[in-house]
N, C-alpha and C. Protein backbone atom coordinates (compact mmCIF):
# COMPACT_ATOMS: atom_id res chain seq x y z
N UNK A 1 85.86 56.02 120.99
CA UNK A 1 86.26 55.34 119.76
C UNK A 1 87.35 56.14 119.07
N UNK A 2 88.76 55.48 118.54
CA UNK A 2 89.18 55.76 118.08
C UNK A 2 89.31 55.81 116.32
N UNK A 3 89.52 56.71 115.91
CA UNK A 3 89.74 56.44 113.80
C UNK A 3 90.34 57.48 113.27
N UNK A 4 90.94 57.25 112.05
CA UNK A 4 91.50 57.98 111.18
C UNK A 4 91.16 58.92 110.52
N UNK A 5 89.52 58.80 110.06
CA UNK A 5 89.02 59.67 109.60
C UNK A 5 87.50 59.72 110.15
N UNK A 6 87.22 61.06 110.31
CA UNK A 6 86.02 61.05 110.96
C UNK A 6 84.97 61.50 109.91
N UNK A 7 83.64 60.86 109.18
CA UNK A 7 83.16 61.56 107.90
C UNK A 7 81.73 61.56 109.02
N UNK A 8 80.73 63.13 108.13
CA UNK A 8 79.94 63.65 109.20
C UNK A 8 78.80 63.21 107.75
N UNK A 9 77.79 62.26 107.54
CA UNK A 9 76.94 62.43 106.29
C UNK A 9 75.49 62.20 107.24
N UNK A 10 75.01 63.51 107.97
CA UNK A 10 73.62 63.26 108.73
C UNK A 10 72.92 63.92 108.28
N UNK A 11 72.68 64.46 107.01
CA UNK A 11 71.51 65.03 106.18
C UNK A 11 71.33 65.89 107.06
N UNK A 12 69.91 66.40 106.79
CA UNK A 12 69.19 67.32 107.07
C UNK A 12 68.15 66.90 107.17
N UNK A 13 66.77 66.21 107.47
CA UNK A 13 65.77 65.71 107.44
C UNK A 13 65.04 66.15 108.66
N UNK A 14 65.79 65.91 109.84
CA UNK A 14 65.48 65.77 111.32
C UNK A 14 65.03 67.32 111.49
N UNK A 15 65.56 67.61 110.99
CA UNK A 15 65.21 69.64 111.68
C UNK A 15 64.99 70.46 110.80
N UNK A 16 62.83 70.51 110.42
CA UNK A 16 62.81 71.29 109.82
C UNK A 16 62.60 72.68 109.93
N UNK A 17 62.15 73.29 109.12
CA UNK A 17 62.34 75.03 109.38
C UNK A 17 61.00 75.18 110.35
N UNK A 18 60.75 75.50 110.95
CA UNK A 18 59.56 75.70 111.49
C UNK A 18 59.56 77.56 111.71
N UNK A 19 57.72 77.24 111.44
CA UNK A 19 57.00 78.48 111.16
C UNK A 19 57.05 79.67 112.15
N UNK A 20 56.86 79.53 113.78
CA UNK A 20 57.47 79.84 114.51
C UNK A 20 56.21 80.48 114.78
N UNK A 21 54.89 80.10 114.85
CA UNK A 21 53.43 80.44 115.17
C UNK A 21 52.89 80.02 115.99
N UNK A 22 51.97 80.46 116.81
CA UNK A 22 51.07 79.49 117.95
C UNK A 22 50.03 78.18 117.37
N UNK A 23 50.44 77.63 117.76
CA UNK A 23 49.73 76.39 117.44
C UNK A 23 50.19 74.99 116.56
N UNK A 24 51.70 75.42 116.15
CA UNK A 24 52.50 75.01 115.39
C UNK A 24 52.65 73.30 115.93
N UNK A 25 52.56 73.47 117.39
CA UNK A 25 52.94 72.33 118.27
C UNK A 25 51.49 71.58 117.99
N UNK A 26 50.40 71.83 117.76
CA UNK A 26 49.03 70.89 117.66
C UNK A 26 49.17 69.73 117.37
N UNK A 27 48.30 68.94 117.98
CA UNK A 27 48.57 67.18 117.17
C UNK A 27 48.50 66.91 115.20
N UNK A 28 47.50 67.62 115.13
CA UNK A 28 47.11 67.72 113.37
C UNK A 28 47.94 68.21 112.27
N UNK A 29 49.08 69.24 113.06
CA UNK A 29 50.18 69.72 112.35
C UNK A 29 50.74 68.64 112.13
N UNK A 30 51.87 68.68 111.27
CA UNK A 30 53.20 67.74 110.94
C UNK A 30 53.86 68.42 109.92
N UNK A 31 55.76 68.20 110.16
CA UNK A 31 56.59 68.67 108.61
C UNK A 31 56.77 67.91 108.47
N UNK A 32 56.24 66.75 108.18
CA UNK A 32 56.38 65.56 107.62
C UNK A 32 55.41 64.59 106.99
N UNK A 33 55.06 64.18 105.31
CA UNK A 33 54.23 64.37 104.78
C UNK A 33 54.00 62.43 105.30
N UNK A 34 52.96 62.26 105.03
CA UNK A 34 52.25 60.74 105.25
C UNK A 34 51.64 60.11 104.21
N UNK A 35 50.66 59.05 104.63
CA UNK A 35 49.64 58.61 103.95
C UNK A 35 48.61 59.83 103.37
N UNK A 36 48.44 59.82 101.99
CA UNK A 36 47.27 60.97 101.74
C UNK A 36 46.40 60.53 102.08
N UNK A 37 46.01 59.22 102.20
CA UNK A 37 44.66 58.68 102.03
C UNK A 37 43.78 58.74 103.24
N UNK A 38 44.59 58.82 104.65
CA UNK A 38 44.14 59.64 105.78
C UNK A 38 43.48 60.47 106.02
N UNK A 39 43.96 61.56 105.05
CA UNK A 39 42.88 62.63 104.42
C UNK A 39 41.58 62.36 103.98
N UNK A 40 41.41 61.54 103.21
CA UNK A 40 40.27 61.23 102.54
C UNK A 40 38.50 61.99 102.86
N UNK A 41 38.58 63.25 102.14
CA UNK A 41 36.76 63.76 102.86
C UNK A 41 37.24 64.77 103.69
N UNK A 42 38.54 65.17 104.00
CA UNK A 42 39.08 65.94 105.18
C UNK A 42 39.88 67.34 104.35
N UNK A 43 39.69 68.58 105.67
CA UNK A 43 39.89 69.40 104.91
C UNK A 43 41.29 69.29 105.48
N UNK A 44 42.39 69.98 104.20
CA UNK A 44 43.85 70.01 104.58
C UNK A 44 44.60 70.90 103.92
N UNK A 45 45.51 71.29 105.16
CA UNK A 45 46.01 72.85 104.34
C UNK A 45 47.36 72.68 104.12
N UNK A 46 48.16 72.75 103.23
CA UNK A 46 49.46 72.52 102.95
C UNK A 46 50.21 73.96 103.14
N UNK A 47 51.07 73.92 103.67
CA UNK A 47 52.08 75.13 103.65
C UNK A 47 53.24 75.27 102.77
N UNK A 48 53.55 75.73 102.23
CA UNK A 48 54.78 75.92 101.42
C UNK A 48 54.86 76.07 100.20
N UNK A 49 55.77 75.88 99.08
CA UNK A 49 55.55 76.29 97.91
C UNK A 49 56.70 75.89 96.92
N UNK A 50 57.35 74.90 97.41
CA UNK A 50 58.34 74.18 96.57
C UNK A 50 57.64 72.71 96.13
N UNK A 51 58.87 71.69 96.27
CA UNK A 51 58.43 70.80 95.73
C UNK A 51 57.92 69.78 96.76
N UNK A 52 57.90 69.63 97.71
CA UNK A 52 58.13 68.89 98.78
C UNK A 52 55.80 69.39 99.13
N UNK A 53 55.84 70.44 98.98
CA UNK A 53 53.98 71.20 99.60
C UNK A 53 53.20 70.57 97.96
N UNK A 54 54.03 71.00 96.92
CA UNK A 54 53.78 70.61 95.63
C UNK A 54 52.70 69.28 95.64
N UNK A 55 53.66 68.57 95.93
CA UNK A 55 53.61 67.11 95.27
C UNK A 55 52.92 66.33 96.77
N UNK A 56 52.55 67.19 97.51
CA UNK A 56 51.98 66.71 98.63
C UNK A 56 50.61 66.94 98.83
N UNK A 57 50.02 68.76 98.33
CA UNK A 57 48.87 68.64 97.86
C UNK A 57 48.11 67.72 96.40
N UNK A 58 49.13 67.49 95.48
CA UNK A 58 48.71 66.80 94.60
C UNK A 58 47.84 65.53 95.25
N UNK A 59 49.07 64.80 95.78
CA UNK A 59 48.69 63.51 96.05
C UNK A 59 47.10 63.91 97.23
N UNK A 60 46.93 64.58 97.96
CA UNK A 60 46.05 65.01 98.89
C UNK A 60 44.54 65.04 98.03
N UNK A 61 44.91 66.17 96.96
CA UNK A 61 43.90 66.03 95.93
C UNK A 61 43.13 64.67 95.28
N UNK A 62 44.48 63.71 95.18
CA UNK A 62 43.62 63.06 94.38
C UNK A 62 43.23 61.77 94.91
N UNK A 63 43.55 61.65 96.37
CA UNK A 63 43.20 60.78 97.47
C UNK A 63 41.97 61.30 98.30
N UNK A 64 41.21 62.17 97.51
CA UNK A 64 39.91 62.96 97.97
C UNK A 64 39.76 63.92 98.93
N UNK A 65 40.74 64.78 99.24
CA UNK A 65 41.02 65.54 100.37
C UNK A 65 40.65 67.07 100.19
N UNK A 66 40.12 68.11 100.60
CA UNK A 66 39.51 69.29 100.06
C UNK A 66 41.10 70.05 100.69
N UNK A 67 41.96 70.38 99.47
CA UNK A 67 43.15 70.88 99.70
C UNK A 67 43.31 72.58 99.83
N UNK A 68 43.90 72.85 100.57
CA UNK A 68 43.99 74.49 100.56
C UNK A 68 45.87 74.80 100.60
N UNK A 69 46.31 75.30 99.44
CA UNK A 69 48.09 75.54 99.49
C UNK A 69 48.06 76.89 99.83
N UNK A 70 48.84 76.92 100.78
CA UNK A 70 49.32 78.08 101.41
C UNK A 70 50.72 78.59 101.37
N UNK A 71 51.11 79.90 100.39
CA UNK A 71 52.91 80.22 100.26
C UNK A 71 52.86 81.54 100.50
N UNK A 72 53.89 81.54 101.35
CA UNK A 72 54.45 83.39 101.51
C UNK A 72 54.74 84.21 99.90
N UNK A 73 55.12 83.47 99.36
CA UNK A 73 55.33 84.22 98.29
C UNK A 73 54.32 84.47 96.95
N UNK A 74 54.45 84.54 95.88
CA UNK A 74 53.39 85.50 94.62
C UNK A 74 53.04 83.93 93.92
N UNK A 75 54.23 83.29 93.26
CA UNK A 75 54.14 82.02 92.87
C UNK A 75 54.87 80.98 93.36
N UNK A 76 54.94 79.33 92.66
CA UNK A 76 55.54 78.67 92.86
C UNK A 76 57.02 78.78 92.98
N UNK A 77 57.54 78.05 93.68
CA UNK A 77 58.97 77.74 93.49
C UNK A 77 59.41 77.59 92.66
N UNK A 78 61.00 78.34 92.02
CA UNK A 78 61.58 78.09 90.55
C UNK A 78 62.14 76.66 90.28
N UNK A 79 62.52 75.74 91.51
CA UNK A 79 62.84 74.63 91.49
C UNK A 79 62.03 73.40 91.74
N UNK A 80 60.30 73.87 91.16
CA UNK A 80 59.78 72.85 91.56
C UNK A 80 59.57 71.84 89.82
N UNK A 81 59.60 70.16 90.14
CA UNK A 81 60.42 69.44 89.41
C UNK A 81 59.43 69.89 88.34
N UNK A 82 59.85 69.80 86.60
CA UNK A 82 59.23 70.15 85.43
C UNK A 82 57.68 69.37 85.59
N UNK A 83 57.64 68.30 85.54
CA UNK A 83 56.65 67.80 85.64
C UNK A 83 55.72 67.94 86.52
N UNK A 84 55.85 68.25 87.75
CA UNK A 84 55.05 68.43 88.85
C UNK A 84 54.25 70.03 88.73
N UNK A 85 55.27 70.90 88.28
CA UNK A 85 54.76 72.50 88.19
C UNK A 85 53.35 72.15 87.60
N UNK A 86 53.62 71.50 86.18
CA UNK A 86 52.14 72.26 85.35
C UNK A 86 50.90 71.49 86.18
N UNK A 87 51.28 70.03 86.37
CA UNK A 87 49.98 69.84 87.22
C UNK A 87 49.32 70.26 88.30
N UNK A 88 50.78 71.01 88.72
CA UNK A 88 49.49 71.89 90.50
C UNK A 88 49.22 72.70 89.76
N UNK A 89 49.69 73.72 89.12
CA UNK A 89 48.76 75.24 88.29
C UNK A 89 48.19 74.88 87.94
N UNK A 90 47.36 73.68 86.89
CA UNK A 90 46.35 73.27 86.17
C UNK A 90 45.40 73.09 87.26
N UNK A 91 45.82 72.06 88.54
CA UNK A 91 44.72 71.63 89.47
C UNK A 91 44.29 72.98 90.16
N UNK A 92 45.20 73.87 90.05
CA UNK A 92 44.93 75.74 90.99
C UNK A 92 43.75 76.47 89.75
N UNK A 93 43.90 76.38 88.84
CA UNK A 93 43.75 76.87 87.72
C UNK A 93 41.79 76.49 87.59
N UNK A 94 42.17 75.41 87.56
CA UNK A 94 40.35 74.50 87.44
C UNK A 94 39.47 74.48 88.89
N UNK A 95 40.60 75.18 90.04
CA UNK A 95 39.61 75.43 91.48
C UNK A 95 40.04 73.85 92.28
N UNK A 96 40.15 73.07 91.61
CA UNK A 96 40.44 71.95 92.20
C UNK A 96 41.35 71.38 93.69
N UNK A 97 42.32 72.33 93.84
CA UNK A 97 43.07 72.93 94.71
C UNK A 97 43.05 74.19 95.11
N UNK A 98 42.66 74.52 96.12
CA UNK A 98 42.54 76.15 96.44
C UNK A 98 44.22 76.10 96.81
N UNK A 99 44.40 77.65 96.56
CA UNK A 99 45.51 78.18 96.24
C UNK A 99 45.84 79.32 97.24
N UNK A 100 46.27 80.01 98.38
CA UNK A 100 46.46 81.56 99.18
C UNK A 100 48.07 81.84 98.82
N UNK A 101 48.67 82.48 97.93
CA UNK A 101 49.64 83.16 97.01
C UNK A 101 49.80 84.17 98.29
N UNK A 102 51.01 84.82 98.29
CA UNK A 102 51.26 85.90 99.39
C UNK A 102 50.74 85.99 100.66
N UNK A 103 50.84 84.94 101.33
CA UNK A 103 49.77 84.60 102.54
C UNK A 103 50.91 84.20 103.59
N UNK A 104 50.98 84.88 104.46
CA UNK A 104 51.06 84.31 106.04
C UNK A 104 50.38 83.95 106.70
N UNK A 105 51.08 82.65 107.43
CA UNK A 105 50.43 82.41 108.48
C UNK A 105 50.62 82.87 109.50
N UNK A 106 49.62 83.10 110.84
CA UNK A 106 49.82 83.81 111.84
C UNK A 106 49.77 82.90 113.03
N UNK A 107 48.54 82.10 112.48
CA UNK A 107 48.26 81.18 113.98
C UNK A 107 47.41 79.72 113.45
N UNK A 108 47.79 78.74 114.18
CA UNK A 108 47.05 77.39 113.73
C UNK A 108 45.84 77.08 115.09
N UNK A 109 45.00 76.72 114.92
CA UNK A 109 44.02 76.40 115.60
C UNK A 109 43.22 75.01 115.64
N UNK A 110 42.89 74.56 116.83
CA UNK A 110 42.24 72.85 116.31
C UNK A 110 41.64 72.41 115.22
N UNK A 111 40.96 73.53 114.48
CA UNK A 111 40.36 73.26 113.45
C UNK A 111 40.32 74.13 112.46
N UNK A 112 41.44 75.21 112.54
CA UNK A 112 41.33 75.95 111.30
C UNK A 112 42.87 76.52 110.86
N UNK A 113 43.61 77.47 109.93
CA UNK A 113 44.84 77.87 109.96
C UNK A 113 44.25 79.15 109.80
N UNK A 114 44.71 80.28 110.42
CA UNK A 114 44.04 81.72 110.17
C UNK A 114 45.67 82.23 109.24
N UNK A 115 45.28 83.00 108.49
CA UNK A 115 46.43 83.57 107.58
C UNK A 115 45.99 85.30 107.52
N UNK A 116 47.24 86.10 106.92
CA UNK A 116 46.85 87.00 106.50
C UNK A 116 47.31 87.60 105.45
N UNK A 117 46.62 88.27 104.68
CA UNK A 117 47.14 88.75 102.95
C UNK A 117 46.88 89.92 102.98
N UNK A 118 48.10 91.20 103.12
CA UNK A 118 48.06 91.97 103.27
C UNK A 118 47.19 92.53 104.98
N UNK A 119 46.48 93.19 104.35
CA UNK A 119 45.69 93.68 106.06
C UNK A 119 44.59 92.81 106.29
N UNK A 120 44.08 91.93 105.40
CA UNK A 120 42.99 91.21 105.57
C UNK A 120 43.52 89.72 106.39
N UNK A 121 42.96 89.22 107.14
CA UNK A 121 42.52 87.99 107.80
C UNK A 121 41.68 86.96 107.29
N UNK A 122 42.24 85.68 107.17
CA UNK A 122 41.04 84.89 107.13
C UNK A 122 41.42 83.33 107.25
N UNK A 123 40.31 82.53 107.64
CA UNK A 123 40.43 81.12 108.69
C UNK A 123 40.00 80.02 107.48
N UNK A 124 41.30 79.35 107.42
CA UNK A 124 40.64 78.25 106.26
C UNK A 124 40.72 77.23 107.33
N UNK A 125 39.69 76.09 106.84
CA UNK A 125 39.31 75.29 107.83
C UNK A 125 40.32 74.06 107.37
N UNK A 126 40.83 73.19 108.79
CA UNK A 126 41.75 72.52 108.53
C UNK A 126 41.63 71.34 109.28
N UNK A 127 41.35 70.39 108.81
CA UNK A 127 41.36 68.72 109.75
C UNK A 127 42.62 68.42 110.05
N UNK A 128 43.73 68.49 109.06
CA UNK A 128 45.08 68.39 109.12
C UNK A 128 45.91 69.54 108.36
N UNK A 129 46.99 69.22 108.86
CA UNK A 129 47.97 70.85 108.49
C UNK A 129 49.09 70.14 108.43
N UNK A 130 49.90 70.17 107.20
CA UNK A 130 50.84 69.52 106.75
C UNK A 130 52.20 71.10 106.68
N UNK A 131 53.15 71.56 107.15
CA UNK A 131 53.93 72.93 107.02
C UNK A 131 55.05 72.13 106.23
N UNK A 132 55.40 71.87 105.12
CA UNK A 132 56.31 71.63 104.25
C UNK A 132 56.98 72.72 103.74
N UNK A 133 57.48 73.06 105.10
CA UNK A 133 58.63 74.34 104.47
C UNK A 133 60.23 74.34 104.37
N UNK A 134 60.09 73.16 104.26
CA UNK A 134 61.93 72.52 104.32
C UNK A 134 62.62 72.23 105.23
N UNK A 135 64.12 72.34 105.34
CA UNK A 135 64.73 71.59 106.32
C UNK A 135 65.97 71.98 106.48
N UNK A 136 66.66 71.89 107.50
CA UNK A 136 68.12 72.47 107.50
C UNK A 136 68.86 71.51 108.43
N UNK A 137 70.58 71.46 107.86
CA UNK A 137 70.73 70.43 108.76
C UNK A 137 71.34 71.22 110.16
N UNK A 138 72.02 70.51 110.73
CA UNK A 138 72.53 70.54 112.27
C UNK A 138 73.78 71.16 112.62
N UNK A 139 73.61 72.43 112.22
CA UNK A 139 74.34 73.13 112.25
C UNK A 139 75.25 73.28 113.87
N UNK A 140 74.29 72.83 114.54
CA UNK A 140 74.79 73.56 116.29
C UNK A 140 75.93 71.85 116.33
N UNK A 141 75.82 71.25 115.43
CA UNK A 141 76.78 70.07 115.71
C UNK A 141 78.20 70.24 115.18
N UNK A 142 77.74 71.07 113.73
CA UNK A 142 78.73 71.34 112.73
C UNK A 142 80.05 72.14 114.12
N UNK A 143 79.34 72.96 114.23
CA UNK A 143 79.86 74.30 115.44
C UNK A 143 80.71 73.54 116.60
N UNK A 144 80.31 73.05 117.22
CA UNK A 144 80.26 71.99 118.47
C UNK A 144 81.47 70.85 117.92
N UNK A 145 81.74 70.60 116.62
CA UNK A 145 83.19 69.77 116.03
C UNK A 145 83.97 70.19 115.72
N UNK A 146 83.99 72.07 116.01
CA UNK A 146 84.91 73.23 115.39
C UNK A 146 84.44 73.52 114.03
N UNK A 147 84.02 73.21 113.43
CA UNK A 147 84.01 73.59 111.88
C UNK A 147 83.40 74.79 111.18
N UNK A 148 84.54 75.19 110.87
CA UNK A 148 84.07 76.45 110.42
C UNK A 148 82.88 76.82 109.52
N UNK A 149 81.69 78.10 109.89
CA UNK A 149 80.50 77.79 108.94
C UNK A 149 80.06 79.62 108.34
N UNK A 150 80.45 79.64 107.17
CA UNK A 150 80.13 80.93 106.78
C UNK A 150 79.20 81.65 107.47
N UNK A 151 79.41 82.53 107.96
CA UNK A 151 78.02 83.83 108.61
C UNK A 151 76.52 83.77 107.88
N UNK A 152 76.93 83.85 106.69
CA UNK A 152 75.78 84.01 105.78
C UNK A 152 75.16 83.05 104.84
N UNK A 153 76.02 82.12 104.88
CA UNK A 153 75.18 81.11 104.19
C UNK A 153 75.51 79.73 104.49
N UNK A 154 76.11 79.80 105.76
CA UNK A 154 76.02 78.44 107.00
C UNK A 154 76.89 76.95 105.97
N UNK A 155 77.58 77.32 104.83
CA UNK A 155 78.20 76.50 104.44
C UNK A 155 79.68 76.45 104.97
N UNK A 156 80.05 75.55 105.22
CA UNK A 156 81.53 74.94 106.03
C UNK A 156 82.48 74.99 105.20
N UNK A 157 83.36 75.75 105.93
CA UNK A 157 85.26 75.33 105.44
C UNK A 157 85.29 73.62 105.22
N UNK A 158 84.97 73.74 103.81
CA UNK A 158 85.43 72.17 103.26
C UNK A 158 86.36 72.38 101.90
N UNK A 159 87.39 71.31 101.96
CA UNK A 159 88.19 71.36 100.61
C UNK A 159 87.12 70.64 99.88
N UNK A 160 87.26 71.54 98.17
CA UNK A 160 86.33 70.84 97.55
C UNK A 160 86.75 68.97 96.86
N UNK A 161 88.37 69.20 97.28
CA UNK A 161 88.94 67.95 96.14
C UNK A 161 88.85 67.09 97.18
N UNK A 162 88.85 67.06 98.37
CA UNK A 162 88.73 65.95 99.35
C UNK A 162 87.66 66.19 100.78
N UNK A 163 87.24 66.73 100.62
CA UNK A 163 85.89 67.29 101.93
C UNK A 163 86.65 67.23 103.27
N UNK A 164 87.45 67.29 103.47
CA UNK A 164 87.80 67.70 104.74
C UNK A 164 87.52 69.16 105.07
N UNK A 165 87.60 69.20 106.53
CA UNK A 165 87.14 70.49 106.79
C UNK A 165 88.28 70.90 107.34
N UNK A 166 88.28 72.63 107.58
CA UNK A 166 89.04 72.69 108.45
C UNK A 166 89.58 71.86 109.61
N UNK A 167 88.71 70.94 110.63
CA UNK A 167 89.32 70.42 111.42
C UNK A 167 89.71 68.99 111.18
N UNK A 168 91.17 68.80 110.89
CA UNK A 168 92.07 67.71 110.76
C UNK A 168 91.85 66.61 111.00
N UNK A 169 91.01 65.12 109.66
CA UNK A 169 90.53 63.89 109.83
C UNK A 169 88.89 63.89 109.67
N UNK A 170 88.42 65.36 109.88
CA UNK A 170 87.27 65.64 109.76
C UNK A 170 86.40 65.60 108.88
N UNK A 171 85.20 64.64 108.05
CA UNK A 171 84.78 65.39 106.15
C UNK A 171 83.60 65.31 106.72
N UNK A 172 83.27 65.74 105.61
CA UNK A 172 81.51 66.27 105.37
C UNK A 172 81.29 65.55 104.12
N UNK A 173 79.90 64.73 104.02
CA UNK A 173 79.31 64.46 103.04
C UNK A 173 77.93 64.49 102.79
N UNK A 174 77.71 64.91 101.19
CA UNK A 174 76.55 65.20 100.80
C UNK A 174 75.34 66.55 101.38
N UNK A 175 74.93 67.01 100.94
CA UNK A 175 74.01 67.90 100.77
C UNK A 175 74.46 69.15 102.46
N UNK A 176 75.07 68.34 103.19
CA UNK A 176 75.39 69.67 104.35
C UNK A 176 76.96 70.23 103.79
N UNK A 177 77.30 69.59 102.78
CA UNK A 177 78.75 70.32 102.05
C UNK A 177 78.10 72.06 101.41
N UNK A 178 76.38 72.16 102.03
CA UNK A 178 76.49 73.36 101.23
C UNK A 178 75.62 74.23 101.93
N UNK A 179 75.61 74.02 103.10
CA UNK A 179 75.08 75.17 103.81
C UNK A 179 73.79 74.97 103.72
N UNK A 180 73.07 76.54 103.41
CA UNK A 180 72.06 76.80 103.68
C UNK A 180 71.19 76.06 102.49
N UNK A 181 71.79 75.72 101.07
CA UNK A 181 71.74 75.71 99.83
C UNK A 181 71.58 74.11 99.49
N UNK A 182 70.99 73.51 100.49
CA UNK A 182 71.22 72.45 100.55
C UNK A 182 70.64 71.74 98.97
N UNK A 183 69.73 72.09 97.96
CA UNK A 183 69.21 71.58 96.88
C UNK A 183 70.41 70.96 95.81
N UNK A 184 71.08 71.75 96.32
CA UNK A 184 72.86 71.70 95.30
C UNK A 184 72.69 70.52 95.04
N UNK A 185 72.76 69.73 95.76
CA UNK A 185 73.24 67.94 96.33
C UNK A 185 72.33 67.38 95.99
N UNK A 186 72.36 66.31 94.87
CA UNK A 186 71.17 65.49 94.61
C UNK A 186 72.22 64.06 94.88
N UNK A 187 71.40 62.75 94.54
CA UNK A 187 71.89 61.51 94.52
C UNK A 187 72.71 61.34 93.41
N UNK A 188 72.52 62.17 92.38
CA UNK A 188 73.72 62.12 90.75
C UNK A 188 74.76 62.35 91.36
N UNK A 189 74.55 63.85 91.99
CA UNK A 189 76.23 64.52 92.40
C UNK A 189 76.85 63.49 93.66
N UNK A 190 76.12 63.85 94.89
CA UNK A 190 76.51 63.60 96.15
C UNK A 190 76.82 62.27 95.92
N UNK A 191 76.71 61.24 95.21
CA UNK A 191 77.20 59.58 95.62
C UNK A 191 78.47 59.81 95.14
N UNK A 192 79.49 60.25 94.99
CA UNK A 192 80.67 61.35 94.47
C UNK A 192 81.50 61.10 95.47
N UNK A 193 81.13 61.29 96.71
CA UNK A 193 81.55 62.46 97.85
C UNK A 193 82.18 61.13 98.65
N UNK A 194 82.15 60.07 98.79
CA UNK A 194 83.23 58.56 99.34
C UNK A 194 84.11 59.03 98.52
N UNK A 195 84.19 58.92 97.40
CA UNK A 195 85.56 58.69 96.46
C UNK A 195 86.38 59.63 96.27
N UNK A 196 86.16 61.21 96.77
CA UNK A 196 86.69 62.22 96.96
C UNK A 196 87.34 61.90 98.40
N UNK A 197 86.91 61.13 99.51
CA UNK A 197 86.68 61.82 100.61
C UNK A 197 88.12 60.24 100.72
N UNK A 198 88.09 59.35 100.28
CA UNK A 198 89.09 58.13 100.57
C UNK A 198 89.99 57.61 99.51
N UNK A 199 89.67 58.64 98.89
CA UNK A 199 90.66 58.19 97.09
C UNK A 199 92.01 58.33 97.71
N UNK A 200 92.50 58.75 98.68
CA UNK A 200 93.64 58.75 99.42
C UNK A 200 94.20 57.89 99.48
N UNK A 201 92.89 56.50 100.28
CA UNK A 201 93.60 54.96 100.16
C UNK A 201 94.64 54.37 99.11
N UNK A 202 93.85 54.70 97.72
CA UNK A 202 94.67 53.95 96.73
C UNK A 202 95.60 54.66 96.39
N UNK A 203 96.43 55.24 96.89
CA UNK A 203 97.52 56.36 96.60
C UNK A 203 98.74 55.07 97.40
């Protein structure tokens, strides 16, 4: 196929970060959140700690599911949405949601996620295992069209006034205009990124 301009807008959805643990591959795992109501009576362990594990144990919770959140780090995410924060700490807060703060995971098992906190070990039991640890886009494609991609933070040689990239006819739109950083890009900003990218036409 031939064209004039070639625009690249394939999100990031398809390829998420994965944990990189044994058992990761199990049927019960998924990075990709579902029906809560599946859950229902079932124990389920959420991984992560933004907004995406957030709002996934919520709904888990209150579709009757005995929830366990699991994050590498001390607290929540600084970008998780205003409204959503106070209700998981309140539901963490009242026991309602069990909570493992500074916790790795090591290994997933048919029926349990074993973690560890500090030197200690221990097996929370798991019917389903949801790893909501985000997503990155497709970088080995970005590479593979020439386009140049910072070392360190995997964002592309793009002009900001017209998204072309370094390679000539080439643009980028929405949320992979930023690398690793992909949160930048919401639907306010990014529906933007046509009228930058073809405002050329009406010239």
């Amino acid at each position: 196929m031939r064209c004039r301009r070639l625009v690249v807008a394939t999100g990031y959805f398809d390829h998420p970060n994965l944990l990189g643990v044994p058992g990761e591959d199990l049927p019960q795992v998924s990075h990709y959140f579902d029906d809560p109501h599946f859950s229902s009576g079932r124990d389920v362990v959420v991984i992560g700690g933004k907004n995406s594990a957030a709002e996934a144990a919520l709904e888990l919770f209150r579709a009757g599911a005995r929830v366990t959140l699991v994050h590498r780090r001390a607290q929540l995410g600084e970008t998780v949405k205003y409204w959503v924060k106070p209700d998981i700490e309140n539901r963490i807060k009242a026991g309602e949601i069990a909570a493992r703060f500074e916790a790795q995971v090591s290994r997933i098992e048919p029926d349990r996620v074993m973690i560890t906190r500090g030197r200690q070990e221990e097996a929370l039991p798991a019917d389903r295992v949801y790893a909501l640890t985000g997503y990155h886009p497709d970088f080995d494609l970005f590479r593979g069209l020439g386009i140049r991609l910072d070392e360190k933070t995997l964002r592309p040689e793009c002009d900001p006034a017209t998204l072309e990239t370094n390679v000539p006819g080439v643009y980028m739109a929405g949320s992979i205009t930023r690398g690793r950083a992909i949160s930048e890009v919401f639907i306010e900003n990014g529906r933007f990124d046509g009228e930058k990218i073809f405002a050329q036409n009406r010239a």
